[in-house]
PDB file of N, CA and C in Angstrom:
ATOM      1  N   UNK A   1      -9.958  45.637  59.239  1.00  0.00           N
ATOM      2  CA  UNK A   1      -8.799  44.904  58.763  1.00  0.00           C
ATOM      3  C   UNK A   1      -8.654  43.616  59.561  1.00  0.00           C
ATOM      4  N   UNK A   2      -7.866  42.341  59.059  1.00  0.00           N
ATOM      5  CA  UNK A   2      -7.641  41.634  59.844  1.00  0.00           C
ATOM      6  C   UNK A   2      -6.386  41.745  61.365  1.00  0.00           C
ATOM      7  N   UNK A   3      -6.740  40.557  62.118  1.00  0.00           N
ATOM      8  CA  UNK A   3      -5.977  40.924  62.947  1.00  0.00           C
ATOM      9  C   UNK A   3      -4.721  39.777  62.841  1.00  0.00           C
ATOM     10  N   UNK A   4      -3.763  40.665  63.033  1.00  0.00           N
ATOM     11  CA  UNK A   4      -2.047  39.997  62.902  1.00  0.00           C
ATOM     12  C   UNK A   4      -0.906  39.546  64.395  1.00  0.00           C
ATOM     13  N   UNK A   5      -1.677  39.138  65.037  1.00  0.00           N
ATOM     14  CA  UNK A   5      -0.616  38.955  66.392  1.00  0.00           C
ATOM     15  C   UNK A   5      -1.136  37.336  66.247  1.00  0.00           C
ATOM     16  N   UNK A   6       0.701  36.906  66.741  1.00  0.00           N
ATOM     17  CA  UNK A   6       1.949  37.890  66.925  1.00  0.00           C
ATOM     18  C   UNK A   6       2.334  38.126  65.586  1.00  0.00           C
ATOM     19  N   UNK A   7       2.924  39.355  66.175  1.00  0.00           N
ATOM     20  CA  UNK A   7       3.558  40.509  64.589  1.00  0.00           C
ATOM     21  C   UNK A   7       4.602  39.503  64.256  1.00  0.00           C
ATOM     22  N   UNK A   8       4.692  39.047  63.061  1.00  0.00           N
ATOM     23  CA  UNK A   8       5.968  38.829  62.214  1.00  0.00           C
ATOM     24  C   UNK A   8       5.697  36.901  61.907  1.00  0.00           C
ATOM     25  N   UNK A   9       4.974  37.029  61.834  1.00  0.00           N
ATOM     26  CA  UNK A   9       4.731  35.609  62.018  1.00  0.00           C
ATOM     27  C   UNK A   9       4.137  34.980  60.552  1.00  0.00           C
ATOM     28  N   UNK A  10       3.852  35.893  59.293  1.00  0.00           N
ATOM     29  CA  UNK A  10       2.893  35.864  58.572  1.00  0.00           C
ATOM     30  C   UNK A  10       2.005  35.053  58.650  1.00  0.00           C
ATOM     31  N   UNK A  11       0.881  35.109  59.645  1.00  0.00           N
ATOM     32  CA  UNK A  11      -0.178  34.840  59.201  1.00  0.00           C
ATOM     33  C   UNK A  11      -1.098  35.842  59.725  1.00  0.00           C
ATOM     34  N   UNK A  12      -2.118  35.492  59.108  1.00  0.00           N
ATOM     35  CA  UNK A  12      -3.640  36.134  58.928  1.00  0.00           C
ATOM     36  C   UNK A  12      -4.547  35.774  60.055  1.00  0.00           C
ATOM     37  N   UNK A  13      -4.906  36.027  60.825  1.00  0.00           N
ATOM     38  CA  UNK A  13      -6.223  35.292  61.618  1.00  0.00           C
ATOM     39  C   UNK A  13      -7.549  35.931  61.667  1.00  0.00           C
ATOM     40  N   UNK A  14      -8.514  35.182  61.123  1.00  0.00           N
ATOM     41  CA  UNK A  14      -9.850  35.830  60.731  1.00  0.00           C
ATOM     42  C   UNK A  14      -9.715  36.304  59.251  1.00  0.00           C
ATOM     43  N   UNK A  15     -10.707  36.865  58.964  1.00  0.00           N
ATOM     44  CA  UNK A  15     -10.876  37.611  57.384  1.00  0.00           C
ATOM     45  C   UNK A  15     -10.650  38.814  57.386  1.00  0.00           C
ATOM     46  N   UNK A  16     -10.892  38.975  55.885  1.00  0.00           N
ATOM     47  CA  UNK A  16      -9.871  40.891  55.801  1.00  0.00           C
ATOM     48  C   UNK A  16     -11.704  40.990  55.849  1.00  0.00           C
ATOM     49  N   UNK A  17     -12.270  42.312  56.560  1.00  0.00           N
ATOM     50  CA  UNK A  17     -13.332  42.879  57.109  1.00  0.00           C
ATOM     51  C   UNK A  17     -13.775  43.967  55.899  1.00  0.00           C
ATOM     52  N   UNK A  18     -15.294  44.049  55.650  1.00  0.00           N
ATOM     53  CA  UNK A  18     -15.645  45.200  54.666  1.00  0.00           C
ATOM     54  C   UNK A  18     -15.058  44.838  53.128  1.00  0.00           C
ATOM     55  N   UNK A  19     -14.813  43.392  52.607  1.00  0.00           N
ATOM     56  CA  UNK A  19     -14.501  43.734  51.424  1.00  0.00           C
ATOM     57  C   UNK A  19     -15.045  41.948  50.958  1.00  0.00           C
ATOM     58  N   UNK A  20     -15.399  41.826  50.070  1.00  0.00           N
ATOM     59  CA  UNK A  20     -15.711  40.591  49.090  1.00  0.00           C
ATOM     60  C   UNK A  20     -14.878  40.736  47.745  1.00  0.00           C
ATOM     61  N   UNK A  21     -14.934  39.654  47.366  1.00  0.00           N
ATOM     62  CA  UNK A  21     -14.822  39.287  46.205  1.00  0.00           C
ATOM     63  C   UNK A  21     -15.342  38.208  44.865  1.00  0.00           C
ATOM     64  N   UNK A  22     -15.318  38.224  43.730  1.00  0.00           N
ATOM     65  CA  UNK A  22     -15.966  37.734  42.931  1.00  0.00           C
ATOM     66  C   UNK A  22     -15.428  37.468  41.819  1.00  0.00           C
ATOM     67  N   UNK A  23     -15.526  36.409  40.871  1.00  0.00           N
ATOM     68  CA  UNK A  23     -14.527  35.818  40.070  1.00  0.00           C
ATOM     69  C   UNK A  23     -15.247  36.661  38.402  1.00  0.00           C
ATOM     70  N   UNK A  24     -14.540  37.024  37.618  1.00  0.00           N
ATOM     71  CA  UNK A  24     -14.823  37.488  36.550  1.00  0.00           C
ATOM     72  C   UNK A  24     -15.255  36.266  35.157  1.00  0.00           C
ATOM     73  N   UNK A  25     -15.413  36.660  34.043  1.00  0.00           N
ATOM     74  CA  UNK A  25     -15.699  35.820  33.205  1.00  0.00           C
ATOM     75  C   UNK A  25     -14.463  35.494  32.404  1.00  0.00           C
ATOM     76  N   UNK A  26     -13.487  36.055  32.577  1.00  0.00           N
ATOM     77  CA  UNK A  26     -12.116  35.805  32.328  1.00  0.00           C
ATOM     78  C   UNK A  26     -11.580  34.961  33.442  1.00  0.00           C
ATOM     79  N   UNK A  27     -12.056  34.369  34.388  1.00  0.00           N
ATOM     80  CA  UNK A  27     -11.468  33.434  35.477  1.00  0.00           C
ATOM     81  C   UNK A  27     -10.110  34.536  36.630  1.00  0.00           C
ATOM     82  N   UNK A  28     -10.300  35.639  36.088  1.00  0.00           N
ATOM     83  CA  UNK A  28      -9.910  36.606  37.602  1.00  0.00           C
ATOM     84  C   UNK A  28     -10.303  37.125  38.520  1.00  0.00           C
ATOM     85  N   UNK A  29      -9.770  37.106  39.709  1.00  0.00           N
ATOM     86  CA  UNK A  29     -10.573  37.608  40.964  1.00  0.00           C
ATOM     87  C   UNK A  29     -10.461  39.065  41.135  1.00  0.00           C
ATOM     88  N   UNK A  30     -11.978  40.078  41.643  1.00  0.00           N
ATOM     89  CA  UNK A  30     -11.561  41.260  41.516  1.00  0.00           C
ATOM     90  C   UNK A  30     -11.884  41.319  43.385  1.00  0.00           C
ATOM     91  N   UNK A  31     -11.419  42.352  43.648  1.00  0.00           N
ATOM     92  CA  UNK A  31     -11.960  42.662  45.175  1.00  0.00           C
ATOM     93  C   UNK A  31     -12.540  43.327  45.121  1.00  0.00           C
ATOM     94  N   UNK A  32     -13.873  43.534  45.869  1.00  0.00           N
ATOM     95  CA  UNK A  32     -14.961  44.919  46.083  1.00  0.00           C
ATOM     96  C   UNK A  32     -14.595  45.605  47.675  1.00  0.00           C
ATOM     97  N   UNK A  33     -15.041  46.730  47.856  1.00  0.00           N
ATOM     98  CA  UNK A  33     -14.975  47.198  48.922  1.00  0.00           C
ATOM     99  C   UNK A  33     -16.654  47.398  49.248  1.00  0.00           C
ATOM    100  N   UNK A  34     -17.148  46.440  50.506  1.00  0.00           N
ATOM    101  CA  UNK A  34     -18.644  46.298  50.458  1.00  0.00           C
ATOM    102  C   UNK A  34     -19.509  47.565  50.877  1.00  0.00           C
ATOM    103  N   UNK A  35     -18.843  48.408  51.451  1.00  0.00           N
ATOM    104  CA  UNK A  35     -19.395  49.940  51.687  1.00  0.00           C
ATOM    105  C   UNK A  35     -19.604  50.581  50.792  1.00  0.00           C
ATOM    106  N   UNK A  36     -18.805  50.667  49.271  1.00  0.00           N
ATOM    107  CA  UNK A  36     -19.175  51.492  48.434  1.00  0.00           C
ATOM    108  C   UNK A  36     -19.568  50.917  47.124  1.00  0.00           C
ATOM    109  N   UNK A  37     -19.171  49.186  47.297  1.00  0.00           N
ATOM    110  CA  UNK A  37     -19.308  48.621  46.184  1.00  0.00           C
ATOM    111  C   UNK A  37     -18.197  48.720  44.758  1.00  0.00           C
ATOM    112  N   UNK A  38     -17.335  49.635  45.295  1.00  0.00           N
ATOM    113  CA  UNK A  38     -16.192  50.119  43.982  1.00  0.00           C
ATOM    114  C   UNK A  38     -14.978  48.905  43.883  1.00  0.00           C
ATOM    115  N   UNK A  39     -15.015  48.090  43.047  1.00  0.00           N
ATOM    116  CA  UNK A  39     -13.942  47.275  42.413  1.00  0.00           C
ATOM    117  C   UNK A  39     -12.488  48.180  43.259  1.00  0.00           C
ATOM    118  N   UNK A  40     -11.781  47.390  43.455  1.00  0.00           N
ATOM    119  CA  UNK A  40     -10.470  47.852  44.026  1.00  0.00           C
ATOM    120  C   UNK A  40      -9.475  47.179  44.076  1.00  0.00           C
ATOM    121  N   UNK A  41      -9.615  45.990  43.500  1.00  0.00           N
ATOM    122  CA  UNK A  41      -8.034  44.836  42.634  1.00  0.00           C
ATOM    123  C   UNK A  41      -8.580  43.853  42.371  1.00  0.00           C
ATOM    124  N   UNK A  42      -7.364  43.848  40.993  1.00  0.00           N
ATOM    125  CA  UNK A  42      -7.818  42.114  40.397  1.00  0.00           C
ATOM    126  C   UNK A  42      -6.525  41.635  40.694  1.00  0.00           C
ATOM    127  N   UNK A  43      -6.358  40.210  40.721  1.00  0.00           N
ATOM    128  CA  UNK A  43      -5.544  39.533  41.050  1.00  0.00           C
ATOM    129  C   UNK A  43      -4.807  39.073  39.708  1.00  0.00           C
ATOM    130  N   UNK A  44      -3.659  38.978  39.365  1.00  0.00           N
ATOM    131  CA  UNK A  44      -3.145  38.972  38.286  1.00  0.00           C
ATOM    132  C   UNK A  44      -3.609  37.223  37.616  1.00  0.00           C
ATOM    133  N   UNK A  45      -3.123  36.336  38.341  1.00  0.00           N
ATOM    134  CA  UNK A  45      -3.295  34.684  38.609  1.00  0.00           C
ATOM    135  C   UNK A  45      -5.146  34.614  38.735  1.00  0.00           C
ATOM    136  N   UNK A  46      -5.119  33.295  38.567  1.00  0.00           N
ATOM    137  CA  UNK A  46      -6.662  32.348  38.501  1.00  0.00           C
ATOM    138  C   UNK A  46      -7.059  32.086  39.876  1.00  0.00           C
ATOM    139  N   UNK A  47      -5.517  32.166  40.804  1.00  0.00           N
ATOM    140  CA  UNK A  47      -6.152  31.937  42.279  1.00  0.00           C
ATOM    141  C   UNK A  47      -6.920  33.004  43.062  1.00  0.00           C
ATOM    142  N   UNK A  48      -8.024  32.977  43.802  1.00  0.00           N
ATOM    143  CA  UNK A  48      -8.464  33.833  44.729  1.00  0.00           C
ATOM    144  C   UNK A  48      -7.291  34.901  45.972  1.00  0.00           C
ATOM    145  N   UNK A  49      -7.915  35.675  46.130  1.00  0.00           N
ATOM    146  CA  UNK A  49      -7.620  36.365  47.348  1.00  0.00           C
ATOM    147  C   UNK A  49      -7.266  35.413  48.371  1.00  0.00           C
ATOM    148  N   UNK A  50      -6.769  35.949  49.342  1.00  0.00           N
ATOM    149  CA  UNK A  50      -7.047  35.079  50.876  1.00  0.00           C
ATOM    150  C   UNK A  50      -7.129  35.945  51.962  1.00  0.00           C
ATOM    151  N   UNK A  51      -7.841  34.868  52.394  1.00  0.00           N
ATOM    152  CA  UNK A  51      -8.831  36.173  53.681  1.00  0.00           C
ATOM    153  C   UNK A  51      -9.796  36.642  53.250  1.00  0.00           C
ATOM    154  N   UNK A  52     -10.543  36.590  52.111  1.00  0.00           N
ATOM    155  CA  UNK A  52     -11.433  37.602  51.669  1.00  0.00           C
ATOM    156  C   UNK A  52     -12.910  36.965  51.233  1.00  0.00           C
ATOM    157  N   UNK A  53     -14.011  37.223  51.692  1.00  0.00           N
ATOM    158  CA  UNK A  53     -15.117  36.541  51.656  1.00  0.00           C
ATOM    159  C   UNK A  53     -15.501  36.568  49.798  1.00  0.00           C
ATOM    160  N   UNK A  54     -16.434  35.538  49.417  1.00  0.00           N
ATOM    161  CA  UNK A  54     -16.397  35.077  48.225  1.00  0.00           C
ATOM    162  C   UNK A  54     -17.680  35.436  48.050  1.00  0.00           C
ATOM    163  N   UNK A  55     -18.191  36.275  47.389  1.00  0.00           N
ATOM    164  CA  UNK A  55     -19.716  36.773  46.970  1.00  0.00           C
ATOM    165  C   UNK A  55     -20.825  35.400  46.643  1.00  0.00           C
ATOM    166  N   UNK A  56     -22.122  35.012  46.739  1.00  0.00           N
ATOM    167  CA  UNK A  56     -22.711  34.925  46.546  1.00  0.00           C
ATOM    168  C   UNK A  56     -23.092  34.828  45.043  1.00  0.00           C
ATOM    169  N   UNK A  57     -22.899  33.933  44.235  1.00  0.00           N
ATOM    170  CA  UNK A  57     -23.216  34.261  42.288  1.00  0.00           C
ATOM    171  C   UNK A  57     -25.000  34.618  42.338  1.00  0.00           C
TER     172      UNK A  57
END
């Protein structure tokens, strides 16, 4: 997971760890989990994730 200090601050520092993502042919982003490869959210909006590494096409 990423790391969050100091607590309450919202932000992110570094990337969320073990997961990519990749844009669909409908222009939505899904998230993978890279250990098992299983789809595990799409993003409702056209914008990407954040924090989250961007696959390779």
């Amino acid at each position: 997971m990423a790391v969050n200090r100091p607590y309450g601050d919202n932000k992110r520092v570094g990337a969320v760890r073990q997961r990519s993502q990749t844009q669909m042919s409908n222009g939505k982003w899904v998230k993978r989990d890279a250990e098992t490869g299983r789809f595990m959210d799409v993003k409702a909006d056209a914008r990407p994730f954040k924090g989250v590494r961007k696959e390779a096409r």
